[in-house]
C-alpha atoms as a PDB file:
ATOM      1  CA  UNK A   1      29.218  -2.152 -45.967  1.00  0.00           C
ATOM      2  CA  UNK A   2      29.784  -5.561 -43.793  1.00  0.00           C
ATOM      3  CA  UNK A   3      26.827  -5.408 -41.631  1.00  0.00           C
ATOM      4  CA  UNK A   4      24.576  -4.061 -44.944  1.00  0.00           C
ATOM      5  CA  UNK A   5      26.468  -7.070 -47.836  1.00  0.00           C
ATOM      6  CA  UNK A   6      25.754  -9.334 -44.931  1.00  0.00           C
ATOM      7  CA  UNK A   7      22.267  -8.774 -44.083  1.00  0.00           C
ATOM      8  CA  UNK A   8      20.732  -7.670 -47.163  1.00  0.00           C
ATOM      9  CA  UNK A   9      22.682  -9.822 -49.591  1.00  0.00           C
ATOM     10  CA  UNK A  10      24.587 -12.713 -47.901  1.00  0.00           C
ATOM     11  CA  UNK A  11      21.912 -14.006 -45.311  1.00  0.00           C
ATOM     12  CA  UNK A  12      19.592 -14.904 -48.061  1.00  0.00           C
ATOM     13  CA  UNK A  13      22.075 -16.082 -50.124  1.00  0.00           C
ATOM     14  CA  UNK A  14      23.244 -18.469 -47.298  1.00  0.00           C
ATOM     15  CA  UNK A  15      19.671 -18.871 -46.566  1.00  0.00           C
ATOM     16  CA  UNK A  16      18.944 -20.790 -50.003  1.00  0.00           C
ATOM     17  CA  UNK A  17      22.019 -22.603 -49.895  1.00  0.00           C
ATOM     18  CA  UNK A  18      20.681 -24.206 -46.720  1.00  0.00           C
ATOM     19  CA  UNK A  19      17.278 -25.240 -47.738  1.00  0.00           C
ATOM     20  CA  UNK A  20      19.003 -27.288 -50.648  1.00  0.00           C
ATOM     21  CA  UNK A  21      21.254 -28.917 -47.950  1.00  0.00           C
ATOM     22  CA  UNK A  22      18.847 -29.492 -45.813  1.00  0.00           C
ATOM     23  CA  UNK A  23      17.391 -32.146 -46.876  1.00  0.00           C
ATOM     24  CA  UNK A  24      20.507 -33.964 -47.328  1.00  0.00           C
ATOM     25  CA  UNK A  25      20.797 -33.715 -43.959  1.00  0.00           C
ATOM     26  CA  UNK A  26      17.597 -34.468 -42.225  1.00  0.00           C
ATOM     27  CA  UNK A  27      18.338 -38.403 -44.053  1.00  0.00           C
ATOM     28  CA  UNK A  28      19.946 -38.984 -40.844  1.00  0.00           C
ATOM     29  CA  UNK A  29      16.746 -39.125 -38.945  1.00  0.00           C
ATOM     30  CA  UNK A  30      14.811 -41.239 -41.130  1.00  0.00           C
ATOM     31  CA  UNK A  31      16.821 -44.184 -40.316  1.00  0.00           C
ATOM     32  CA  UNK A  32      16.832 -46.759 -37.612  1.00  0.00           C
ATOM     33  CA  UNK A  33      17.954 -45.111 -33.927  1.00  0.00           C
ATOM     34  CA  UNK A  34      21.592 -47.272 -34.008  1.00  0.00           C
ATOM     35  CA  UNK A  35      21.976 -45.706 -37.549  1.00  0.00           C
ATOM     36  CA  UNK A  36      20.985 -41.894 -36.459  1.00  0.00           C
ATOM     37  CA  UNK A  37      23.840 -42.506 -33.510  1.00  0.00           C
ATOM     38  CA  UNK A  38      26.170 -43.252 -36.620  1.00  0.00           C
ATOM     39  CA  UNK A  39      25.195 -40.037 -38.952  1.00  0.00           C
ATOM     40  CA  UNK A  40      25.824 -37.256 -35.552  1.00  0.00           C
ATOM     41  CA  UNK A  41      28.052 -35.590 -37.360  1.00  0.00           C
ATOM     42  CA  UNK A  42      25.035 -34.201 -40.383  1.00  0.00           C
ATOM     43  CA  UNK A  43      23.616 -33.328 -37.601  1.00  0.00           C
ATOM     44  CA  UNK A  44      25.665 -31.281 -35.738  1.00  0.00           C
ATOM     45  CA  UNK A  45      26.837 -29.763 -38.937  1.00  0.00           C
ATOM     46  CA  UNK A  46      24.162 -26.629 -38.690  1.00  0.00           C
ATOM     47  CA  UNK A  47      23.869 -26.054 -35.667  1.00  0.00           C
ATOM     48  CA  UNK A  48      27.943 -25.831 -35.248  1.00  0.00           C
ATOM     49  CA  UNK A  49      27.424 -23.470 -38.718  1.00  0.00           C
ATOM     50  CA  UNK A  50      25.106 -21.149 -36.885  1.00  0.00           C
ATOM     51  CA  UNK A  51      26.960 -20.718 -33.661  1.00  0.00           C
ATOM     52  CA  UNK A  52      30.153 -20.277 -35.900  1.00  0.00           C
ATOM     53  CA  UNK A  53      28.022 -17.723 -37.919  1.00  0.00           C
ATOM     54  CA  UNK A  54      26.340 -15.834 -35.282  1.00  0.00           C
ATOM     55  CA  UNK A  55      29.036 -16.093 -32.148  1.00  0.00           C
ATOM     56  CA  UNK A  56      32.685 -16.327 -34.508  1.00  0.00           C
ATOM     57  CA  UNK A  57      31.376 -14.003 -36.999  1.00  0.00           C
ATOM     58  CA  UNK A  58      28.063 -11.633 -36.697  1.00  0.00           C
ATOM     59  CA  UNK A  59      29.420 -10.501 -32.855  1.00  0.00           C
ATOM     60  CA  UNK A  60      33.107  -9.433 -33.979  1.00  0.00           C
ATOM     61  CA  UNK A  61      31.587  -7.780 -37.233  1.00  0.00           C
ATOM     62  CA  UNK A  62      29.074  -5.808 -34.614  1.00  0.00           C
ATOM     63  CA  UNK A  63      31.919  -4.801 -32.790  1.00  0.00           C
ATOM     64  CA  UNK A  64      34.479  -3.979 -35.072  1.00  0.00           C
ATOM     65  CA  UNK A  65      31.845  -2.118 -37.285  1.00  0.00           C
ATOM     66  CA  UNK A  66      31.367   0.224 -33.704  1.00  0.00           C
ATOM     67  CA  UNK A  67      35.191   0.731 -33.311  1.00  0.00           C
ATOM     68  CA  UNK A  68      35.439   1.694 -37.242  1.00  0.00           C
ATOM     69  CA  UNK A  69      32.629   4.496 -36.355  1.00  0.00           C
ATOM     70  CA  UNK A  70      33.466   5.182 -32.903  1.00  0.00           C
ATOM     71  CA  UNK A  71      30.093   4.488 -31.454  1.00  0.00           C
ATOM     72  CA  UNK A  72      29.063   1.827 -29.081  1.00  0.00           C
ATOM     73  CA  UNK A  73      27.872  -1.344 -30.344  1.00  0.00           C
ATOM     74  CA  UNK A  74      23.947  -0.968 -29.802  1.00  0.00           C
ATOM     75  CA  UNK A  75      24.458   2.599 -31.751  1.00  0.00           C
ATOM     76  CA  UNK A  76      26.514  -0.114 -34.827  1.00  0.00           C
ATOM     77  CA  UNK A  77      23.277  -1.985 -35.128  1.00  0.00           C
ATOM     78  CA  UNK A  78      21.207   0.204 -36.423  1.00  0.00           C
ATOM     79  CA  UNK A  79      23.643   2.924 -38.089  1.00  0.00           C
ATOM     80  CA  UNK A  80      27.070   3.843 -38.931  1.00  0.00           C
ATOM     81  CA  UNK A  81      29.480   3.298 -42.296  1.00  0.00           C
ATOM     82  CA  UNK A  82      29.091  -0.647 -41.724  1.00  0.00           C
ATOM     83  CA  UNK A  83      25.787   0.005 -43.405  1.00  0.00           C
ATOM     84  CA  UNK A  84      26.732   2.668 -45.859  1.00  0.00           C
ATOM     85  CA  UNK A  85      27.621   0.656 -49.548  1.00  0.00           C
ATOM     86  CA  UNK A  86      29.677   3.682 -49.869  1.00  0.00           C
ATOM     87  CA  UNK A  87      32.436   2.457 -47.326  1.00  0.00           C
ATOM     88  CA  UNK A  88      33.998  -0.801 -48.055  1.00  0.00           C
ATOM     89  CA  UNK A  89      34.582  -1.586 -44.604  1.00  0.00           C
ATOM     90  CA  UNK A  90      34.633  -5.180 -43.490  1.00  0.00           C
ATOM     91  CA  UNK A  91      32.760  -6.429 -46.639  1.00  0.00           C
ATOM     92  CA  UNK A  92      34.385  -9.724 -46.243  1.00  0.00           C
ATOM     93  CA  UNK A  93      33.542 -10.417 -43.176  1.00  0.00           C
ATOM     94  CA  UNK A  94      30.324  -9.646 -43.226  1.00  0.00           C
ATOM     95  CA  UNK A  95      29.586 -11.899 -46.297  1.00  0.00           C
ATOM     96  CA  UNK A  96      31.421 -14.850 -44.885  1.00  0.00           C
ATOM     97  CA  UNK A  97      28.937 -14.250 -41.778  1.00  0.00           C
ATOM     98  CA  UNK A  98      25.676 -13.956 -43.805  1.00  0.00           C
ATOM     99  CA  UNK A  99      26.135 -16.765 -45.960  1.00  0.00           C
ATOM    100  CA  UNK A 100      27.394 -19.228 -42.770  1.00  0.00           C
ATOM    101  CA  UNK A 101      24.940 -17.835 -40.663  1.00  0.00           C
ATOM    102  CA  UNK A 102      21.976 -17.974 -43.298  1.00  0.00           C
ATOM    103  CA  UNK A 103      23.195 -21.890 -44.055  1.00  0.00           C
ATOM    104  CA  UNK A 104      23.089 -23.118 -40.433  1.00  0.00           C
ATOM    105  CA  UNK A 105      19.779 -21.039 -39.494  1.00  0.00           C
ATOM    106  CA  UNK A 106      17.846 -22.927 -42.719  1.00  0.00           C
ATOM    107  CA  UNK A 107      19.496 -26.031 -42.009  1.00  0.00           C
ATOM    108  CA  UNK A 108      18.782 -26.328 -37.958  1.00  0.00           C
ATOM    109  CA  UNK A 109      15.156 -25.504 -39.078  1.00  0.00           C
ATOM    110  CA  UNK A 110      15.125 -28.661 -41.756  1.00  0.00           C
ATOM    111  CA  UNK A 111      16.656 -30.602 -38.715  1.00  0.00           C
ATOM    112  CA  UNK A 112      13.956 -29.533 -36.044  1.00  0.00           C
ATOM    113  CA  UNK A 113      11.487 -30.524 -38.670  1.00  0.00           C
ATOM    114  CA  UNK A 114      13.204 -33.774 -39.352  1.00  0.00           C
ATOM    115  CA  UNK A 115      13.075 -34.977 -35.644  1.00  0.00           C
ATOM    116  CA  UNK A 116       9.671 -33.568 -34.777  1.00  0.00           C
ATOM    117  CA  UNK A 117       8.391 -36.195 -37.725  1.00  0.00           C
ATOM    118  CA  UNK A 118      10.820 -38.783 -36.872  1.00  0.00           C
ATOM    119  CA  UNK A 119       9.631 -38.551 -33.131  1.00  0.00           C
ATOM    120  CA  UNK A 120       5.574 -38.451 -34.659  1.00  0.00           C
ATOM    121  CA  UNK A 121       6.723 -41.674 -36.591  1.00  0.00           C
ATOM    122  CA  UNK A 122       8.322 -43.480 -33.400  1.00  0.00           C
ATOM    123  CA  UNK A 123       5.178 -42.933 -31.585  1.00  0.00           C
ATOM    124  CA  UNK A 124       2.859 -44.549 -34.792  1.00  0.00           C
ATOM    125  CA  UNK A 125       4.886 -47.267 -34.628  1.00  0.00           C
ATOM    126  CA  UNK A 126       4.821 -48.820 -31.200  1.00  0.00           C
ATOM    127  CA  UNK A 127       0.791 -48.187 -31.768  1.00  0.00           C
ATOM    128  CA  UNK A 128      -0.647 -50.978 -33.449  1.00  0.00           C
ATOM    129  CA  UNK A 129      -3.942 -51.875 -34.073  1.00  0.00           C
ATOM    130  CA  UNK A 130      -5.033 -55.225 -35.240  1.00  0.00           C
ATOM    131  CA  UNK A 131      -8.366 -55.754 -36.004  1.00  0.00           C
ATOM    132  CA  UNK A 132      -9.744 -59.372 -35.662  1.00  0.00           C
ATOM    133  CA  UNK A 133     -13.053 -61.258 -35.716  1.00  0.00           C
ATOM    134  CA  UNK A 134     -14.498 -62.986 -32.693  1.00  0.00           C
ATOM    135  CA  UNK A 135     -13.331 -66.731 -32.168  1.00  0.00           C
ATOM    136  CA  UNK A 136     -10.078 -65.909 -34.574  1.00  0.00           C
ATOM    137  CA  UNK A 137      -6.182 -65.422 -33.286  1.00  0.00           C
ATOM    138  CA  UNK A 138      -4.022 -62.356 -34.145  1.00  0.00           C
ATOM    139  CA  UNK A 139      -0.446 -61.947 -34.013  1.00  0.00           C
ATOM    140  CA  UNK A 140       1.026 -59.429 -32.720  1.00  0.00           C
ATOM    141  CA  UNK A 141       4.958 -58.009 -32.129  1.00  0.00           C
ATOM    142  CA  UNK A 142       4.565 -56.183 -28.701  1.00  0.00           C
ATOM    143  CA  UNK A 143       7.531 -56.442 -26.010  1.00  0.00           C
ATOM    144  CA  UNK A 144       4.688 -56.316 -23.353  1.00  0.00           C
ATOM    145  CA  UNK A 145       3.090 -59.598 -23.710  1.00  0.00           C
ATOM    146  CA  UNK A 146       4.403 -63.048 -22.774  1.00  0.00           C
ATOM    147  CA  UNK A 147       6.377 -64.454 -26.447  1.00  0.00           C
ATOM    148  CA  UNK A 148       6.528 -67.499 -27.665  1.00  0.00           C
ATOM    149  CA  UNK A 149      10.380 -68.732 -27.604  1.00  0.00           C
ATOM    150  CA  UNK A 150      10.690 -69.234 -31.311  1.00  0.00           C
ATOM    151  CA  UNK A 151       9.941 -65.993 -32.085  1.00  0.00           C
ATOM    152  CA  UNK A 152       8.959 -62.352 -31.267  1.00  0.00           C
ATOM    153  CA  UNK A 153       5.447 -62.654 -32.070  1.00  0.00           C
ATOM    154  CA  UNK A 154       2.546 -62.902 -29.303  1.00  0.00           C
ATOM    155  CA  UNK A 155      -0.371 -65.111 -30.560  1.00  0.00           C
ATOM    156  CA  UNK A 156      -3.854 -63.920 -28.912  1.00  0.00           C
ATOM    157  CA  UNK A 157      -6.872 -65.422 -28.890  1.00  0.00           C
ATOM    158  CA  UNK A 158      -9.983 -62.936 -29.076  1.00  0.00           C
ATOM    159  CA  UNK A 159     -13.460 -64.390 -27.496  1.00  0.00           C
END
């Protein structure tokens, strides 16, 4: 019953616990770059969960589950009383491996959304269009251009 309570009942479970994380999470990249440096550790939280989940947990249930029935371990995915709800074998372990599993897996995906925007957003802001009219003077805040000592802003004269 470990591989089938973890699967079938626990992944999910995990699974919806980690989309209403998630977003607690992905905070970390919508600040300024020093401040993401300062908030690692939400985001190293799922992906640590999922390689607990899937390495500490799902690979030990796999093999236990094919010593319980005797078979080899490719023979334990697919069949065998680790399946069965009839046998209560390894039930705990396979829900503590669904639901750890199904929380880092939802979570790393909120993160890889979260830095694919934050990396669009970087890239929108060092773009900056001003638009003038002829004869007038725009400032603009680029590291590029010569600056004017009292400040970060580049005055340019359009003709």
């Amino acid at each position: 019953m470990g591989l089938g309570i973890s699967i079938f009942i626990a992944l999910p479970v995990g699974a919806v616990v980690g989309c209403c994380l998630g977003p607690c999470a992905t905070k970390a990249f919508e600040a300024s770059p020093l401040k993401r440096q300062c908030c690692s550790f939400r985001t190293l939280l799922f992906p640590s969960l999922l390689a607990i989940g899937v390495l500490g947990l799902f690979v030990p249930l796999f093999v236990l589950c094919a010593r319980y029935d005797g078979v080899s371990v490719s023979t334990a995915l697919t069949e065998g009383a680790c399946w069965s709800t009839g046998v209560q074998a390894y039930t705990g372990l396979g829900f503590a491996a669904g639901i750890i599993t199904g929380i880092g897996l939802t979570g790393c995906v909120w993160l890889l959304i979260a830095l694919l925007r934050s990396r669009a957003a970087d890239k929108d802001q060092s773009l900056q269009v001003v638009d003038v009219e002829q004869g007038s003077e725009a400032i603009v805040n680029d590291s590029d251009c010569e600056q004017d000592s009292n400040n970060n802003n580049t005055t340019i004269t359009v003709s």
